[in-house]
Structure formats: C-alpha cells, structure tokens
N, C-alpha and C. Protein backbone atom coordinates (compact mmCIF):
# COMPACT_ATOMS: atom_id res chain seq x y z
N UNK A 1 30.12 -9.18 -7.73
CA UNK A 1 29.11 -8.40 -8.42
C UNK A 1 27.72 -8.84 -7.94
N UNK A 2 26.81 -7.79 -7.46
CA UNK A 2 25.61 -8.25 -7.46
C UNK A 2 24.63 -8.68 -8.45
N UNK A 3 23.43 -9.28 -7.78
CA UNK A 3 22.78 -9.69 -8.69
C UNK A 3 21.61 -9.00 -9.30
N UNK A 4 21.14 -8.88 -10.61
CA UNK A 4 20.30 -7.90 -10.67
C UNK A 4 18.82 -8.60 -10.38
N UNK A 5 17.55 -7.83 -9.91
CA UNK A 5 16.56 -8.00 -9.70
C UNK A 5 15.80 -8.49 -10.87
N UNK A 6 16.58 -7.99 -11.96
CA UNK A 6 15.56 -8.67 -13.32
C UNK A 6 16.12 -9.86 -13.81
N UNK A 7 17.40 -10.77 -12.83
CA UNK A 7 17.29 -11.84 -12.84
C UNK A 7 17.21 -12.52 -11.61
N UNK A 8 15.56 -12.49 -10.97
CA UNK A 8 15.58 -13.45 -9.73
C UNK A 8 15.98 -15.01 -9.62
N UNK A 9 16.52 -15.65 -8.50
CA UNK A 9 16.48 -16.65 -8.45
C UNK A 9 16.32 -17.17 -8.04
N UNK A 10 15.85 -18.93 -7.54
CA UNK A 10 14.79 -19.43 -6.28
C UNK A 10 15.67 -18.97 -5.36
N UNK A 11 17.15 -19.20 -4.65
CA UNK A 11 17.48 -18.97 -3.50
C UNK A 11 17.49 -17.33 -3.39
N UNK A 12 17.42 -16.33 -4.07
CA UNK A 12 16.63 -15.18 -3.24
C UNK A 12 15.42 -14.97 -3.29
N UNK A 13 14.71 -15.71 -3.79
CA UNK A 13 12.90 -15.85 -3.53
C UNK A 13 13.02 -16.35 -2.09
N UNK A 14 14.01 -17.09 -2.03
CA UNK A 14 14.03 -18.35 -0.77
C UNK A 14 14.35 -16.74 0.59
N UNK A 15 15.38 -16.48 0.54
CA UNK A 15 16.00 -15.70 1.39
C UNK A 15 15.14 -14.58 1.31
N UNK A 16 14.72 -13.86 0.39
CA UNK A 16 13.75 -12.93 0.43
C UNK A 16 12.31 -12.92 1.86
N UNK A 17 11.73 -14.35 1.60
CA UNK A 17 10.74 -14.65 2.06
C UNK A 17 11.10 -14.99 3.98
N UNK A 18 12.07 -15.50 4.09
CA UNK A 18 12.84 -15.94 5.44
C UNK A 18 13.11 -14.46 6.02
N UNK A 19 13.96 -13.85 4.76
CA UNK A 19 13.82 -12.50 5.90
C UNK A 19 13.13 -11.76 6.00
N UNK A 20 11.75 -11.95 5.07
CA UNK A 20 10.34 -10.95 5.33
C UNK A 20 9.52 -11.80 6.66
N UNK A 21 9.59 -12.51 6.43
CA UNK A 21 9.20 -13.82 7.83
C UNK A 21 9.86 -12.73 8.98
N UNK A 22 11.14 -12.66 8.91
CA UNK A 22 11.99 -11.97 10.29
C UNK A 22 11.52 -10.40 10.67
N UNK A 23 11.05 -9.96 9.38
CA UNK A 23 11.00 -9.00 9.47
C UNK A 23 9.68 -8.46 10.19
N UNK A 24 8.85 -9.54 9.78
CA UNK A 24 7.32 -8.96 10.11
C UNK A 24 7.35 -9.48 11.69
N UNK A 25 7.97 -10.18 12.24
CA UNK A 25 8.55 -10.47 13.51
C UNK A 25 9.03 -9.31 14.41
N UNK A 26 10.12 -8.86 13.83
CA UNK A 26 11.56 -7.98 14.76
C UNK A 26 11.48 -6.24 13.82
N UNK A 27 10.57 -6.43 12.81
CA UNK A 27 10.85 -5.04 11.94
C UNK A 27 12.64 -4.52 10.92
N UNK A 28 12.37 -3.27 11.15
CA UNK A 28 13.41 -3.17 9.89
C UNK A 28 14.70 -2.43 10.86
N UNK A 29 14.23 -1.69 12.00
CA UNK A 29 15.14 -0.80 12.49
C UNK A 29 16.44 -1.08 12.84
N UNK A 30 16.60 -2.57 13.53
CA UNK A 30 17.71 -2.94 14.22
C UNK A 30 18.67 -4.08 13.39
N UNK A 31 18.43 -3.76 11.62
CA UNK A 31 18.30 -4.72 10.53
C UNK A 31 19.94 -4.81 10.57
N UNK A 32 20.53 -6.08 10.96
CA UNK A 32 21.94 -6.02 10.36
C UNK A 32 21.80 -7.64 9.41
N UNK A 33 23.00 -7.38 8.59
CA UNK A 33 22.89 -8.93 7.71
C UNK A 33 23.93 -9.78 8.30
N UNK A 34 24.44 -9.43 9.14
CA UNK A 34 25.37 -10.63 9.87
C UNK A 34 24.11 -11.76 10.65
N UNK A 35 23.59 -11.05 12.11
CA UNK A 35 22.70 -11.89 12.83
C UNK A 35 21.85 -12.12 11.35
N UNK A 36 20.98 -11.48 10.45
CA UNK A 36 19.93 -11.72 9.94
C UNK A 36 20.19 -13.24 9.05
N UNK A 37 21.43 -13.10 8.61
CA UNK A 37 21.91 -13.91 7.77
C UNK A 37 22.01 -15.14 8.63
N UNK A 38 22.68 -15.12 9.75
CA UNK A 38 22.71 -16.53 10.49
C UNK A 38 21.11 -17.24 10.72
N UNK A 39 20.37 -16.41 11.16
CA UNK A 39 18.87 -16.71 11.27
C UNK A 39 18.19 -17.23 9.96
N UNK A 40 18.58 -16.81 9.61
CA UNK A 40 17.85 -17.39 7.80
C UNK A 40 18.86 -18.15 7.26
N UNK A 41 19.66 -18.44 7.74
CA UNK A 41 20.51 -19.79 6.99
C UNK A 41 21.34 -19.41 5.76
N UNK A 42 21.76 -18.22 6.20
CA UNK A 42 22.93 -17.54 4.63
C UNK A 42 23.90 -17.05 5.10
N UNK A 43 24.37 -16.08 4.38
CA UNK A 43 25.34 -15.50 5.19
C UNK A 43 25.26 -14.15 4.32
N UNK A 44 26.61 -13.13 5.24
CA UNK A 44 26.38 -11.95 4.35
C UNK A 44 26.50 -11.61 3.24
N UNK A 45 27.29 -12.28 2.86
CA UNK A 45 28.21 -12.33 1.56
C UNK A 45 27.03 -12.76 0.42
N UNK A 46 26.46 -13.58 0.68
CA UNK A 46 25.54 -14.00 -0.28
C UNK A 46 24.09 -13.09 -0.57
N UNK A 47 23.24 -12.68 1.27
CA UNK A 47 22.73 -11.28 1.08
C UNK A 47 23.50 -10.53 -0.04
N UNK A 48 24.41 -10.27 0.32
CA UNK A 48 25.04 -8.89 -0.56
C UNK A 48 24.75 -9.39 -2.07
N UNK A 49 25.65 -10.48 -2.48
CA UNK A 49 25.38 -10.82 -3.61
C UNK A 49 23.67 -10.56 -4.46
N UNK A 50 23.08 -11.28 -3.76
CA UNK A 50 21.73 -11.15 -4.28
C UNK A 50 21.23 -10.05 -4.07
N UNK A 51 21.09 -9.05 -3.46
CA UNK A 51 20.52 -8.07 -3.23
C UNK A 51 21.11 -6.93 -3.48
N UNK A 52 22.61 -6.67 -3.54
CA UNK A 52 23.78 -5.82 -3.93
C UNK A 52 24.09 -5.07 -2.47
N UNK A 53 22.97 -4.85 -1.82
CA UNK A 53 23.39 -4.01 -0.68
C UNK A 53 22.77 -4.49 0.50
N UNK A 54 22.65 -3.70 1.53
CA UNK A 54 21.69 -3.60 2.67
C UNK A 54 20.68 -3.12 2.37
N UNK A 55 20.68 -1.96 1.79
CA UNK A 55 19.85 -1.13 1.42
C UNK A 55 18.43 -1.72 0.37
N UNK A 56 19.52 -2.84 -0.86
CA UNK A 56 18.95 -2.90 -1.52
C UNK A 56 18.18 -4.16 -0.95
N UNK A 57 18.32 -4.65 0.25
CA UNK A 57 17.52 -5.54 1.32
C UNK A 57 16.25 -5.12 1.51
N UNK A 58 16.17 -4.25 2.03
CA UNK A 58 15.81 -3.29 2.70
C UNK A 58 14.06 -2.84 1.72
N UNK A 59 14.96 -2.69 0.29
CA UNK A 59 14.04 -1.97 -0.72
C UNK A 59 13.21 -3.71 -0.81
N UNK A 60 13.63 -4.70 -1.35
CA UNK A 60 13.51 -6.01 -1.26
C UNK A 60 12.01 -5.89 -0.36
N UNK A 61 12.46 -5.95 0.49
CA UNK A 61 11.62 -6.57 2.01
C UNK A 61 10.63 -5.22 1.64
N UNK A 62 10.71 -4.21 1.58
CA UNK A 62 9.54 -3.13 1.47
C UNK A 62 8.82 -3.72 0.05
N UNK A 63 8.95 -3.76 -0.97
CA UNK A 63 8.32 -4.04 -2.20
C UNK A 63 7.74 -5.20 -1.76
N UNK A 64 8.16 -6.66 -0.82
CA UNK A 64 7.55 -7.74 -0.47
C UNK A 64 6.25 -7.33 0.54
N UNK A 65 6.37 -6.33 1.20
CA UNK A 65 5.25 -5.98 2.53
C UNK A 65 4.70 -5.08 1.32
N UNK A 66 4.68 -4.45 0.73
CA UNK A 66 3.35 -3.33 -0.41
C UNK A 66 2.73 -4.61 -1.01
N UNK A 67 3.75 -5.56 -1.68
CA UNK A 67 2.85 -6.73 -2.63
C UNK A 67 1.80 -7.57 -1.38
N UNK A 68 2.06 -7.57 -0.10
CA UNK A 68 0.96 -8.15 0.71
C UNK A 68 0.04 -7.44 0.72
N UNK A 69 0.03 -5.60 1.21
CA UNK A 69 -0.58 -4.58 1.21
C UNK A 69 -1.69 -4.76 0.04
N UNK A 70 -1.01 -4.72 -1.09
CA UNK A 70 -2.03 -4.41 -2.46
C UNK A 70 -2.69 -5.76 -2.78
N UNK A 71 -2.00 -7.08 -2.32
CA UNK A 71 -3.15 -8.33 -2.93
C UNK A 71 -4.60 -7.84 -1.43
N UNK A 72 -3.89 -7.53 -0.86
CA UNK A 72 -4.99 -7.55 0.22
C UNK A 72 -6.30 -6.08 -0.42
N UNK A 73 -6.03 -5.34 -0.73
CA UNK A 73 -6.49 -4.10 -1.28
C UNK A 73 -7.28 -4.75 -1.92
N UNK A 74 -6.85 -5.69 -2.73
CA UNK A 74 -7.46 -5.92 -4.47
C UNK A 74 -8.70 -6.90 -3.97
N UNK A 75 -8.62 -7.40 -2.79
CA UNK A 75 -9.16 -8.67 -2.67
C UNK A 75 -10.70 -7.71 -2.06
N UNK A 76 -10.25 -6.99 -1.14
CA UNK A 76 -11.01 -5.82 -0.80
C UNK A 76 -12.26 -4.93 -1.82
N UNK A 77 -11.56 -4.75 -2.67
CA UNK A 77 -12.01 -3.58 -3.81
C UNK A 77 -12.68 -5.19 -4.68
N UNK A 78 -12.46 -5.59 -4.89
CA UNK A 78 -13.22 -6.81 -5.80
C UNK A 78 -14.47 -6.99 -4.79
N UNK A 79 -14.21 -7.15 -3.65
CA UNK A 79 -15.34 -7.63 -2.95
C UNK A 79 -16.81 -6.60 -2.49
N UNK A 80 -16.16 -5.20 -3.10
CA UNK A 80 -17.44 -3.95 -3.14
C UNK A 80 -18.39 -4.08 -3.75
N UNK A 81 -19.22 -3.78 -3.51
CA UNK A 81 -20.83 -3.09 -4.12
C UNK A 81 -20.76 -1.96 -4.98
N UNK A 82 -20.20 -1.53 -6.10
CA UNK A 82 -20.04 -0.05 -6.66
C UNK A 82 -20.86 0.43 -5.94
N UNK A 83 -22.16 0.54 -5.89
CA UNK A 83 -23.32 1.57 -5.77
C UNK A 83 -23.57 1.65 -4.08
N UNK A 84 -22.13 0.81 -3.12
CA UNK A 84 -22.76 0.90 -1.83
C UNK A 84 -21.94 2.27 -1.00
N UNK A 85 -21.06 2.93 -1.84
CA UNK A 85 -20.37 3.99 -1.54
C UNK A 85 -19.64 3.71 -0.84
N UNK A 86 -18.95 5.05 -0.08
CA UNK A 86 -17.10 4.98 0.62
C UNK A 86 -17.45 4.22 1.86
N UNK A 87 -18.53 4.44 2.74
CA UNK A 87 -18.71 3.63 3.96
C UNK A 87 -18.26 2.42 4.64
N UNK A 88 -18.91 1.07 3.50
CA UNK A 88 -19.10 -0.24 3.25
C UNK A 88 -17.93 -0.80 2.89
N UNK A 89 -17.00 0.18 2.09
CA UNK A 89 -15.59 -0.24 1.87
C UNK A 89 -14.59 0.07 2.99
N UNK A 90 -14.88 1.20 3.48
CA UNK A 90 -14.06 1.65 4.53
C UNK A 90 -14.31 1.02 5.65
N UNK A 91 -15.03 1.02 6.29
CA UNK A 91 -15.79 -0.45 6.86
C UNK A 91 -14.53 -1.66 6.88
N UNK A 92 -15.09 -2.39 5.67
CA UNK A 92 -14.09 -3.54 5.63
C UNK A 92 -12.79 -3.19 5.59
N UNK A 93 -12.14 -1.88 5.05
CA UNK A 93 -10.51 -1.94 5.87
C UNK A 93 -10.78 -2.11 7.12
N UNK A 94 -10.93 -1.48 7.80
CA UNK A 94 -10.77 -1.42 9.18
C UNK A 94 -10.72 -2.51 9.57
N UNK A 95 -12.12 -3.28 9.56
CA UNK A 95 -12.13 -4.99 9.64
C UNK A 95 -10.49 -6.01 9.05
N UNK A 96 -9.83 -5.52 8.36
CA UNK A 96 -9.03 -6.10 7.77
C UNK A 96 -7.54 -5.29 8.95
N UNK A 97 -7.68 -4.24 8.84
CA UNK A 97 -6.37 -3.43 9.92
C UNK A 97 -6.44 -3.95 11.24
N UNK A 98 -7.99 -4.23 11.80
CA UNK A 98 -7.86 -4.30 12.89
C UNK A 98 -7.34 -5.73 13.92
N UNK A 99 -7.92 -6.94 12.59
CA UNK A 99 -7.81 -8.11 12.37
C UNK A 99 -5.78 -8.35 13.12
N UNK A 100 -6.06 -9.19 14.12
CA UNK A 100 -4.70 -9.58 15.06
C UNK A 100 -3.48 -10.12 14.08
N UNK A 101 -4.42 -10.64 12.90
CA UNK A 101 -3.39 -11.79 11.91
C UNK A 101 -2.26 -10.69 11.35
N UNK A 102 -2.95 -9.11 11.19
CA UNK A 102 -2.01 -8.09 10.24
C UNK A 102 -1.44 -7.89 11.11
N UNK A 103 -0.84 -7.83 12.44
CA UNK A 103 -0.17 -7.07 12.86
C UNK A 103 1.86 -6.60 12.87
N UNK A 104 1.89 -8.00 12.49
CA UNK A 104 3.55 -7.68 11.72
C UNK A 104 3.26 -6.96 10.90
N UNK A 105 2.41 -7.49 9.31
CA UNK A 105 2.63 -6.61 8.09
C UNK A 105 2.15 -5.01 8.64
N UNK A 106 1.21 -4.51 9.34
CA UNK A 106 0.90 -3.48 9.84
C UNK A 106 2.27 -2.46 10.79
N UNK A 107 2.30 -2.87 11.81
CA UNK A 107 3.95 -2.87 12.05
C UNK A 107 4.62 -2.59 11.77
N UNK A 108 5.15 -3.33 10.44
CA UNK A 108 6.46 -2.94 9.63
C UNK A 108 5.96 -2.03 8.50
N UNK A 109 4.49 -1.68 8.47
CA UNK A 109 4.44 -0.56 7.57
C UNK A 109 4.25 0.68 7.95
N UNK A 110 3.96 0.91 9.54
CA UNK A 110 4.12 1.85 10.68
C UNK A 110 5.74 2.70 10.11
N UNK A 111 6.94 1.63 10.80
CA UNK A 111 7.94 1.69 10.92
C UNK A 111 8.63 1.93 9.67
N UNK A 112 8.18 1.76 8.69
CA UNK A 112 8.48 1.98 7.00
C UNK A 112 8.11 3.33 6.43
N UNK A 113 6.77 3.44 7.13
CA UNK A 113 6.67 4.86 6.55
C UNK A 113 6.86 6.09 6.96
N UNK A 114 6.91 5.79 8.68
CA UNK A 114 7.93 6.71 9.24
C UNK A 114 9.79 7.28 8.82
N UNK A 115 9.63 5.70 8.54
CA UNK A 115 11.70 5.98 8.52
C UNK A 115 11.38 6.32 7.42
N UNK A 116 10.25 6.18 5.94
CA UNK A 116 10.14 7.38 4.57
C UNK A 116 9.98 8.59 4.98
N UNK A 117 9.49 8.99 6.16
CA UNK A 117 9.39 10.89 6.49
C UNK A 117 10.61 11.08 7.19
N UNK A 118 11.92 10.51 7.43
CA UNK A 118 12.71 11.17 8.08
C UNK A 118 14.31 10.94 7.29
N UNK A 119 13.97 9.81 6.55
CA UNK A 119 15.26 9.39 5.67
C UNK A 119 14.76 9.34 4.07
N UNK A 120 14.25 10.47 3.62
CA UNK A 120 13.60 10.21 2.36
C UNK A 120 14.33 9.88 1.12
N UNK A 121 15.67 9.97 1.33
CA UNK A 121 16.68 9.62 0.45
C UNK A 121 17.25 8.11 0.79
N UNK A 122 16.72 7.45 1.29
CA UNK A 122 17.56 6.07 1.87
C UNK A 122 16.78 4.73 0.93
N UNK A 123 16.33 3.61 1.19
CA UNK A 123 15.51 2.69 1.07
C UNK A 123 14.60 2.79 1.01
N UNK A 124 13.94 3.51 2.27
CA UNK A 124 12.24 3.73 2.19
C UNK A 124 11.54 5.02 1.46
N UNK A 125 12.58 5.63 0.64
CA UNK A 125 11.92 6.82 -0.23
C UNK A 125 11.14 5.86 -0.72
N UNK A 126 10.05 7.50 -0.85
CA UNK A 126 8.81 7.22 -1.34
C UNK A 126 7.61 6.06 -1.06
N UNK A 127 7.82 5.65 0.33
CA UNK A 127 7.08 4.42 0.79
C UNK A 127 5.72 4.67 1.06
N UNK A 128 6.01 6.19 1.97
CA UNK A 128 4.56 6.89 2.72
C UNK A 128 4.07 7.05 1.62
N UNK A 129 4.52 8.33 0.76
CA UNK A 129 3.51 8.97 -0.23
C UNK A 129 3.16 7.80 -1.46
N UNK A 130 3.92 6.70 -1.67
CA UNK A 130 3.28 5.62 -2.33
C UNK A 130 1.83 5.20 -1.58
N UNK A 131 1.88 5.01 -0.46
CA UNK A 131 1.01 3.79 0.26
C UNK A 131 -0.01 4.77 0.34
N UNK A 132 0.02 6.12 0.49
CA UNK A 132 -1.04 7.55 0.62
C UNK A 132 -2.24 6.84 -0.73
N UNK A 133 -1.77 6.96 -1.57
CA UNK A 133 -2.22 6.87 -3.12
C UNK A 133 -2.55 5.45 -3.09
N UNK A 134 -1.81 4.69 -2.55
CA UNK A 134 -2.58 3.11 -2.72
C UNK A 134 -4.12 3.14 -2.20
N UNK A 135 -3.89 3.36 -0.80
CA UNK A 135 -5.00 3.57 -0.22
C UNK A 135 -6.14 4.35 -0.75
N UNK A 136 -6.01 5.58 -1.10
CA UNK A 136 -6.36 6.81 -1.72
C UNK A 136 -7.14 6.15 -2.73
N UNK A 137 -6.58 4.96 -3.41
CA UNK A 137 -7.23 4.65 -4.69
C UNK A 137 -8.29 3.35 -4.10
N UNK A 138 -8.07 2.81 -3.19
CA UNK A 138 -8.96 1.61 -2.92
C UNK A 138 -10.29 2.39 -2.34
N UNK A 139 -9.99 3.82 -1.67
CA UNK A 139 -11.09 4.33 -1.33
C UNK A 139 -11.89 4.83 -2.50
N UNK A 140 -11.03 5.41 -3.51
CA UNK A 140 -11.90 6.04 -4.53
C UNK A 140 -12.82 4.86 -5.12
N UNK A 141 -12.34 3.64 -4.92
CA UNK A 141 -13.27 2.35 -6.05
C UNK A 141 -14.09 2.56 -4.81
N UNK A 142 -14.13 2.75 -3.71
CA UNK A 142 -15.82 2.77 -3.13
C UNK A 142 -16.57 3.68 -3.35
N UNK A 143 -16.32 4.90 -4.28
CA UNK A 143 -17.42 5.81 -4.13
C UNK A 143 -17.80 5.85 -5.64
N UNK A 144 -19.21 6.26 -5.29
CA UNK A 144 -20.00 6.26 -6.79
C UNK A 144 -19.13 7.34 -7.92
N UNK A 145 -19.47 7.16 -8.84
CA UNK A 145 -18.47 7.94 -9.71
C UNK A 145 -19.10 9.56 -9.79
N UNK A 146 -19.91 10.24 -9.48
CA UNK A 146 -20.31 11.13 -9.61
C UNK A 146 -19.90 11.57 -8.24
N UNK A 147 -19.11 11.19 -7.30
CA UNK A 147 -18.49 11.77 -6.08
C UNK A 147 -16.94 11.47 -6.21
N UNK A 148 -16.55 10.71 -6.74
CA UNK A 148 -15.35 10.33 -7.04
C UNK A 148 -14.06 11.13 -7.22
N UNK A 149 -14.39 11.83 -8.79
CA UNK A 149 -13.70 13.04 -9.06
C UNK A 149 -13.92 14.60 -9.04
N UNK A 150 -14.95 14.63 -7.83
CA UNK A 150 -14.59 16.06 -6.83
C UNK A 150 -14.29 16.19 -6.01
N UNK A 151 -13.38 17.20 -5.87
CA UNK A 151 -12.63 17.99 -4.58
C UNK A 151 -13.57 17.35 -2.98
N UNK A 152 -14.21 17.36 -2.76
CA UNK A 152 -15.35 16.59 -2.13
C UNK A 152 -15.66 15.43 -1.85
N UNK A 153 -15.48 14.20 -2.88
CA UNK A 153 -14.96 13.53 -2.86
C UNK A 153 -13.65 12.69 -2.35
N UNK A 154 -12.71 14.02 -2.88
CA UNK A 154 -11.23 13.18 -2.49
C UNK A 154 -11.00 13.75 -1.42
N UNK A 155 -11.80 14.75 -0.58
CA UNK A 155 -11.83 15.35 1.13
C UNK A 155 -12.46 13.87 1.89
N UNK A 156 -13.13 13.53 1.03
CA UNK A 156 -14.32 12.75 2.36
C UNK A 156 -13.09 11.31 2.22
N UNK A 157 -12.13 11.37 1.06
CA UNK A 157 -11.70 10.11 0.91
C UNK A 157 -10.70 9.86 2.10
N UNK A 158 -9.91 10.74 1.80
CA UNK A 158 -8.25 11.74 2.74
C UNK A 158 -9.25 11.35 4.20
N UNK A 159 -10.49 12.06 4.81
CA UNK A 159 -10.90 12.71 6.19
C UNK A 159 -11.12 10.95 6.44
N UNK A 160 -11.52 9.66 5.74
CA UNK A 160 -11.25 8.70 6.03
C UNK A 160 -9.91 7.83 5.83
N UNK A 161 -9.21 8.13 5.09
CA UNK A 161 -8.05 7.70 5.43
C UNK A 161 -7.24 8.07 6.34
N UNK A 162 -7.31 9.01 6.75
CA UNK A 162 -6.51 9.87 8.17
C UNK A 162 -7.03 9.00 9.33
N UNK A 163 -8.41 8.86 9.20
CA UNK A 163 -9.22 8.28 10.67
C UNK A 163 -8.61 6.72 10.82
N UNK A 164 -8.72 5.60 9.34
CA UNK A 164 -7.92 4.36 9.73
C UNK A 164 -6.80 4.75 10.12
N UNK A 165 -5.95 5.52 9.50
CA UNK A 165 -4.69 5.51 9.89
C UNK A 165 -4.42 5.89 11.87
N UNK A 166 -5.04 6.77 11.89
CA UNK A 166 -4.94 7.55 13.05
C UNK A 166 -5.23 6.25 13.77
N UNK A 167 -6.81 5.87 14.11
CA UNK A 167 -7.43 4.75 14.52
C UNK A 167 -6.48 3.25 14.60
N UNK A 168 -5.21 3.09 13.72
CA UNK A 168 -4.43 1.77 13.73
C UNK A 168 -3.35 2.31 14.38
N UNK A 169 -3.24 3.43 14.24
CA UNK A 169 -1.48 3.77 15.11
C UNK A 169 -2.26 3.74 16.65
N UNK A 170 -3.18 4.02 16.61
CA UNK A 170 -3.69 4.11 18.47
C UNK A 170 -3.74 2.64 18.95
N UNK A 171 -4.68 1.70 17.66
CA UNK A 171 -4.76 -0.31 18.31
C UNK A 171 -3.40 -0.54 18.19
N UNK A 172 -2.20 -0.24 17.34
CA UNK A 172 -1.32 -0.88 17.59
C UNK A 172 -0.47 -0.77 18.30
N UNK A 173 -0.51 0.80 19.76
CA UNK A 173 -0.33 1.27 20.82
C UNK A 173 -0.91 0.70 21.88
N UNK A 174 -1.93 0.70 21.97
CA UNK A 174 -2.69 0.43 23.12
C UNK A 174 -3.39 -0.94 22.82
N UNK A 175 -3.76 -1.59 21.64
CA UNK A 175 -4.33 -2.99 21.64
C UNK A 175 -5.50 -2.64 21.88
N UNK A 176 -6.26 -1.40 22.30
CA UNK A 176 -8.10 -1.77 22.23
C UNK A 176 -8.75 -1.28 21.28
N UNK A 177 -8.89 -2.79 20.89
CA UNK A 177 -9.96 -2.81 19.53
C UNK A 177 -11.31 -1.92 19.91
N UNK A 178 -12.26 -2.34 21.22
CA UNK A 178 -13.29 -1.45 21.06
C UNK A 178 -13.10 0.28 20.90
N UNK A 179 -12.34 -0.06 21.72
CA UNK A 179 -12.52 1.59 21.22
C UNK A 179 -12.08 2.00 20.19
N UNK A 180 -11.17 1.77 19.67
CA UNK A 180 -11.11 2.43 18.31
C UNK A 180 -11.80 1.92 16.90
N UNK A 181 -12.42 0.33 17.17
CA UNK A 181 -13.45 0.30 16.47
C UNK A 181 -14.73 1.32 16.75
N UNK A 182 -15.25 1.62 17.62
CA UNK A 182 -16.24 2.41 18.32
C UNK A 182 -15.75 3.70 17.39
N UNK A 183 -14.67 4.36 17.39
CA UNK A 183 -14.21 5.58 17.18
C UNK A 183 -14.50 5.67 15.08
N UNK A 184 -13.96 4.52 14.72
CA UNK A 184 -14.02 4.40 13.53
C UNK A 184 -15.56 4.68 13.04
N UNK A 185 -16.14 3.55 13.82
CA UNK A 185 -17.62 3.51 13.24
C UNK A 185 -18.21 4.61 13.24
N UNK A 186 -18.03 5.76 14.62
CA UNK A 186 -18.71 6.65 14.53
C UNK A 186 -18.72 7.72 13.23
N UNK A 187 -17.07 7.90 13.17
CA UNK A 187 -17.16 9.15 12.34
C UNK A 187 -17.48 8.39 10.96
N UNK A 188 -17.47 7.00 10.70
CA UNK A 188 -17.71 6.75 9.33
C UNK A 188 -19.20 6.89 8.99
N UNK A 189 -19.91 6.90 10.70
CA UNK A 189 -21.32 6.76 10.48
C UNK A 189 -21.92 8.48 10.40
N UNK A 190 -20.72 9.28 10.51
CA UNK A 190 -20.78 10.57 10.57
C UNK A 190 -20.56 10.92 8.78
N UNK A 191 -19.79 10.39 8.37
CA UNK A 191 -19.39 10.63 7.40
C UNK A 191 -19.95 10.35 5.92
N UNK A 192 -20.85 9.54 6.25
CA UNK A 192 -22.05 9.15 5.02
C UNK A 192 -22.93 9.85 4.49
C-alpha cells in the first residue's frame, strides 16, 4: 500500500529532494524508477511505496519545482516598489530567468509545461495553465491598482509575460543573454 502525502516522512523528504536534485540535472522525460532509484540510493519498490506511483513521482517532483518557482516569486514581489509599476518588476524577472543558477529549475519547467499541453490528463495536468496565473499574479502586484483590474491592464500584463517567456525559451536555446536581454529591455521600454 502506498503512502499517503498527508503523511510525509523524512525518508521521502529525503528521496523527494535526491530525485528533484536528478531531475533539475537530466529532466522528467527519460524518468524511469529503476536507474532513478539506484542513483538516489532506493529502490523501486520503496519509490512506489512512498509515492504510490510513477506518476505520483512525477506530480511529487512538479509540486517541488512550483514551490522553488513561487518562494522565488514571493521574494520578487516583496522586493517591489507598489508605485514603481509593471516595468521594474518585470525587469527583475528577467534578471532572475536569465540568471545561469535557474537553469535546471527553468528547464524542467520548459519540459513540464509542454508535456501539460500534450498529456493534459497525465501528471503534469494543469502545470502550464497553473504557472500562466502564477506569473500573471506576480505581474499584477507590479502594477498600480488603478491599472491592475482593467482589460488593459491584464493585456499589458499577458503582452509581458509572453515576451519573458518567449525571450527564456530562445536563452535556453541558444544561450545569448545579450540579445535577448537587449530584446526584453526594449519592448519593456516600449511598454511603459
């Protein structure tokens, strides 16, 4: 019988973390729990146990890469100016996406939210259109509140979230930061 999530315990905190370690390494695609299990010092049987499935691995390791995603958000959105608008915040994502240290967690959230647009019934349901709205909301804490909740607003929010996004799938293709910092800055400097 597996184990349920609403009773964690240190050795799947332990194994959790070893295979988010692997993961932000090698990603999710080529995920089996035989090799994964030898690499992290378990085995399958015990994966299974703690986690009940592959799948429910899978969900595991995604909820562990959003909880990096959102402390990083929060740390972000605490560190705004209310009154300096969407710019100054959007700004510092980028600074934070573009930054070499994200590039596993970035990576595996590439590869996560893709396999949510093509397997939307599997593990990664609902990963993209979650992380849409995460984002969505760290942009809205940058804008003054009288732009916030109009149509106008949540265009200028979306026409910058499309641009990081767009702008990180190109650095994490090609690796050049100037230019797609260059590319960012412009339209954000367009966009003010």
């Amino acid at each position: 019988m597996a184990r349920s999530d609403a009773t964690p315990s240190p050795r799947r905190q332990e194994l959790l973390e070893a295979a988010y370690a692997h993961a932000l390494r090698s990603g999710l695609a080529d995920l089996s729990l035989r090799p994964l299990a030898a690499e992290i010092k378990s085995s399958p049987r015990v994966l299974l146990y703690l986690f009940g499935s592959k799948d429910g691995l899978v969900r595991a390791l995604l909820a562990r890469a959003r909880a990096d995603e959102l402390a990083a958000m929060r740390r972000l959105a605490a560190a705004r100016d209310p009154a300096a608008g969407l710019g100054p915040i959007a700004r510092e994502l980028w600074r934070w996406l573009s930054e070499g240290a994200h590039r596993g967690l970035l990576t595996l959230w590439v590869e996560s939210y893709a396999r949510s647009l093509v397997e939307p019934d599997g593990p990664w349901a609902g990963f993209a259109s979650d992380t849409v709205e995460d984002w969505l909301a760290l942009l809205a804490a940058g804008q003054r509140p009288e732009v916030r909740d109009t149509e106008a607003g949540l265009a200028r929010r979306t026409l910058v979230l499309a641009t990081l996004r767009g702008a990180l799938l190109d650095l994490l293709a090609t690796g050049d930061l100037e230019r797609t910092s260059a590319a960012v800055h412009a339209l954000l400097a367009q966009a003010e």
